[in-house]
C-alpha atoms as a PDB file:
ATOM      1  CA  UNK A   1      10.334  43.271 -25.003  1.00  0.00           C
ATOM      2  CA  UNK A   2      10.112  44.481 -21.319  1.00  0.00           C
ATOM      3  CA  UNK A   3      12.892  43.951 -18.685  1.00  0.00           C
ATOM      4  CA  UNK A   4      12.110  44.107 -15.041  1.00  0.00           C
ATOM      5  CA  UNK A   5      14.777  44.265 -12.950  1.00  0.00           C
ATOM      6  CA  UNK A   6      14.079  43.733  -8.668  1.00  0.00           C
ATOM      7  CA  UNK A   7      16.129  43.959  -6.100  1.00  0.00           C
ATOM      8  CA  UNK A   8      15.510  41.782  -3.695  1.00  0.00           C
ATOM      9  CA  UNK A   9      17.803  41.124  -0.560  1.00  0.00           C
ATOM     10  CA  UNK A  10      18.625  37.105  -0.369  1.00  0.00           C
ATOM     11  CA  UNK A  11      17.890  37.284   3.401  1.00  0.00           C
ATOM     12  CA  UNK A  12      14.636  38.031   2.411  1.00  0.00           C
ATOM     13  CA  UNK A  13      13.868  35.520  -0.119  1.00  0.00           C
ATOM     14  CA  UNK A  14      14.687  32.601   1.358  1.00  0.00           C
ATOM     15  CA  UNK A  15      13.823  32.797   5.007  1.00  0.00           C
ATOM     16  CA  UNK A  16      11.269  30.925   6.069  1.00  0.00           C
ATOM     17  CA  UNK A  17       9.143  32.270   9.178  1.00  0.00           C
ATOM     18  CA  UNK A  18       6.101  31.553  11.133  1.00  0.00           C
ATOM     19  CA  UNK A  19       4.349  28.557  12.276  1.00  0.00           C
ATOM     20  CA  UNK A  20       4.626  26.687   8.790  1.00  0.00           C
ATOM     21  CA  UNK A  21       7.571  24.760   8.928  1.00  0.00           C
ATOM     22  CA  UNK A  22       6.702  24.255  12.693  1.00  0.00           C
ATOM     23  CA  UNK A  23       3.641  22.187  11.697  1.00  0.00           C
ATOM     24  CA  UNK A  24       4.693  20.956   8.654  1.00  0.00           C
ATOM     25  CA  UNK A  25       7.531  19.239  11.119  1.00  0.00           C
ATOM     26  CA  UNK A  26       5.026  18.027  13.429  1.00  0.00           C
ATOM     27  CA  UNK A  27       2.916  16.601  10.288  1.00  0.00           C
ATOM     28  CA  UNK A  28       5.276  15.028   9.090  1.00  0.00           C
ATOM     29  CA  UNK A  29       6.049  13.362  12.710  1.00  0.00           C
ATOM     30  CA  UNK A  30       2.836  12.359  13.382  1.00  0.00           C
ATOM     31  CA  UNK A  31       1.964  10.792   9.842  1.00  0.00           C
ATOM     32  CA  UNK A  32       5.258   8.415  10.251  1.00  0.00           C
ATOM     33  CA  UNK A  33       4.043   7.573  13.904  1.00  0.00           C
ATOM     34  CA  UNK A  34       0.609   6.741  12.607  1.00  0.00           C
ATOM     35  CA  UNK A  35       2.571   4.679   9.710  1.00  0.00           C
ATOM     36  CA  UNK A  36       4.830   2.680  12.431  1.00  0.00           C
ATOM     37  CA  UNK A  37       1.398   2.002  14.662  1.00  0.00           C
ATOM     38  CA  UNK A  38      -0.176   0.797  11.167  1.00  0.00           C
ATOM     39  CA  UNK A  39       2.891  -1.609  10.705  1.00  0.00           C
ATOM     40  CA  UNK A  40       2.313  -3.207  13.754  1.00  0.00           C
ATOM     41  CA  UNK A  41      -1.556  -3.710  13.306  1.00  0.00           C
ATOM     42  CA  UNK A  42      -0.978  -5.253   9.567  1.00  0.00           C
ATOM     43  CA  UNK A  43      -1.988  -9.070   9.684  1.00  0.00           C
ATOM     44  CA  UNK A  44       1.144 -11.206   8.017  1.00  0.00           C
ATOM     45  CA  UNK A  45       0.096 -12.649   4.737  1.00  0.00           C
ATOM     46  CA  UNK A  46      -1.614 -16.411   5.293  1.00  0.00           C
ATOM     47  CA  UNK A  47       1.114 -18.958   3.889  1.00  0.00           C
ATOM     48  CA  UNK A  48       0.048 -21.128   0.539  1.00  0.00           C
ATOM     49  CA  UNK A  49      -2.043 -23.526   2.184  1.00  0.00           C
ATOM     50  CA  UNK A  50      -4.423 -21.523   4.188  1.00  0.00           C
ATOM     51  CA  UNK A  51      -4.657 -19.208   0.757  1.00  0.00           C
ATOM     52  CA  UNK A  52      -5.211 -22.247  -1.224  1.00  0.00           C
ATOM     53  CA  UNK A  53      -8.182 -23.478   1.074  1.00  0.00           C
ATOM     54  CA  UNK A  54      -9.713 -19.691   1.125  1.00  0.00           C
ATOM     55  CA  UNK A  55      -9.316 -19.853  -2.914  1.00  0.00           C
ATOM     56  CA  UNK A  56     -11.681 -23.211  -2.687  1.00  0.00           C
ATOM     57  CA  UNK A  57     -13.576 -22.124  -0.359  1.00  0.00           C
ATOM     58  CA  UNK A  58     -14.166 -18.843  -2.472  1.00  0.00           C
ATOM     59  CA  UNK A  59     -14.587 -20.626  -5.895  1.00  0.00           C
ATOM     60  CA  UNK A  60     -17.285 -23.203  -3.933  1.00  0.00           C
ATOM     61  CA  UNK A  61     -19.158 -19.793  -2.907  1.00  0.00           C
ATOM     62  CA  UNK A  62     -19.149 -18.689  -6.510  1.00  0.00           C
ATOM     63  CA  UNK A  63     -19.925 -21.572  -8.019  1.00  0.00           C
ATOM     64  CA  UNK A  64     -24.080 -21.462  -8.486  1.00  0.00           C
ATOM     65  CA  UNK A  65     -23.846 -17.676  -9.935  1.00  0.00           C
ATOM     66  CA  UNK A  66     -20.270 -16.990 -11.812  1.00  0.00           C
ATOM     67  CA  UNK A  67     -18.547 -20.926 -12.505  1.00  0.00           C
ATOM     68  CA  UNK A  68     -16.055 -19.435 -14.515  1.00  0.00           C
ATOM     69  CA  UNK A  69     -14.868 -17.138 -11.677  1.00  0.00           C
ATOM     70  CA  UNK A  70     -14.774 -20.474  -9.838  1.00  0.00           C
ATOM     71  CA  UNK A  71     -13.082 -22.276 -12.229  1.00  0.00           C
ATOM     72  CA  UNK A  72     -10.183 -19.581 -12.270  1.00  0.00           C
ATOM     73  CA  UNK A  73      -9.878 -19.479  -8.853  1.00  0.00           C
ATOM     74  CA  UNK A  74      -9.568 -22.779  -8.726  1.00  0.00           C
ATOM     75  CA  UNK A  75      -6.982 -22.716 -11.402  1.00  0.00           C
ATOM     76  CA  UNK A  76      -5.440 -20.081  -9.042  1.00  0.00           C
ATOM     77  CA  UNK A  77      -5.150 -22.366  -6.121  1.00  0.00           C
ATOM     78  CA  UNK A  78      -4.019 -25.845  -7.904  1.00  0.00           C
ATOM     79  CA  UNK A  79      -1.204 -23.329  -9.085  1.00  0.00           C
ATOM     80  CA  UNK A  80       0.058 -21.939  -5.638  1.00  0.00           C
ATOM     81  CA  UNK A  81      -0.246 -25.120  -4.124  1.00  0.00           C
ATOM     82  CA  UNK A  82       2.249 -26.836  -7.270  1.00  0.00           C
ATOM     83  CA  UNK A  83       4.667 -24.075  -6.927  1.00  0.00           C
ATOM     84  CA  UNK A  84       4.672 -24.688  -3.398  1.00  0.00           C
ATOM     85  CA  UNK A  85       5.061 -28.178  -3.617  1.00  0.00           C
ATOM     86  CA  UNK A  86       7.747 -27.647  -5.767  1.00  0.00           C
ATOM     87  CA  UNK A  87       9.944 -25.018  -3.448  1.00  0.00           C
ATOM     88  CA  UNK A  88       9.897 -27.614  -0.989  1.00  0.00           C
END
């Protein structure tokens, strides 16, 4: 077995120089401004009964081609709008 032994001064190891952490710091600034604009352009979630009528109006869509699509989403729907009824 071979042992290598090197000196190396800690000032030297761990020091960090350059533009790198420079960027990286403005990176990281601009990705959580660009996160806070994208929180303010997200649309809310539509409450139970507007996603209940765009489950309908989906499974009505699908209907002619895929009617067991339909009939799950329309499964989907009659079940949001009885948990909703029952939460009020």
């Amino acid at each position: 077995m071979t042992t290598v032994t090197m000196n190396i001064p800690a000032h030297h190891a761990f020091t960090i120089e350059g533009p790198a952490p420079r960027l990286s710091d403005w990176l990281a600034r601009a990705v959580l401004k660009l996160q806070s604009v994208g929180d303010l352009l997200r649309m809310p979630a539509p409450g139970v009964p507007e996603a209940t009528a765009q489950l309908l109006r989906m499974a009505e869509a699908y209907e002619s081609t895929q009617p067991s699509y339909a009939a799950d989403l329309r499964a989907a729907a009659t079940m949001a709008g009885q948990a909703h009824a029952d939460q009020r």
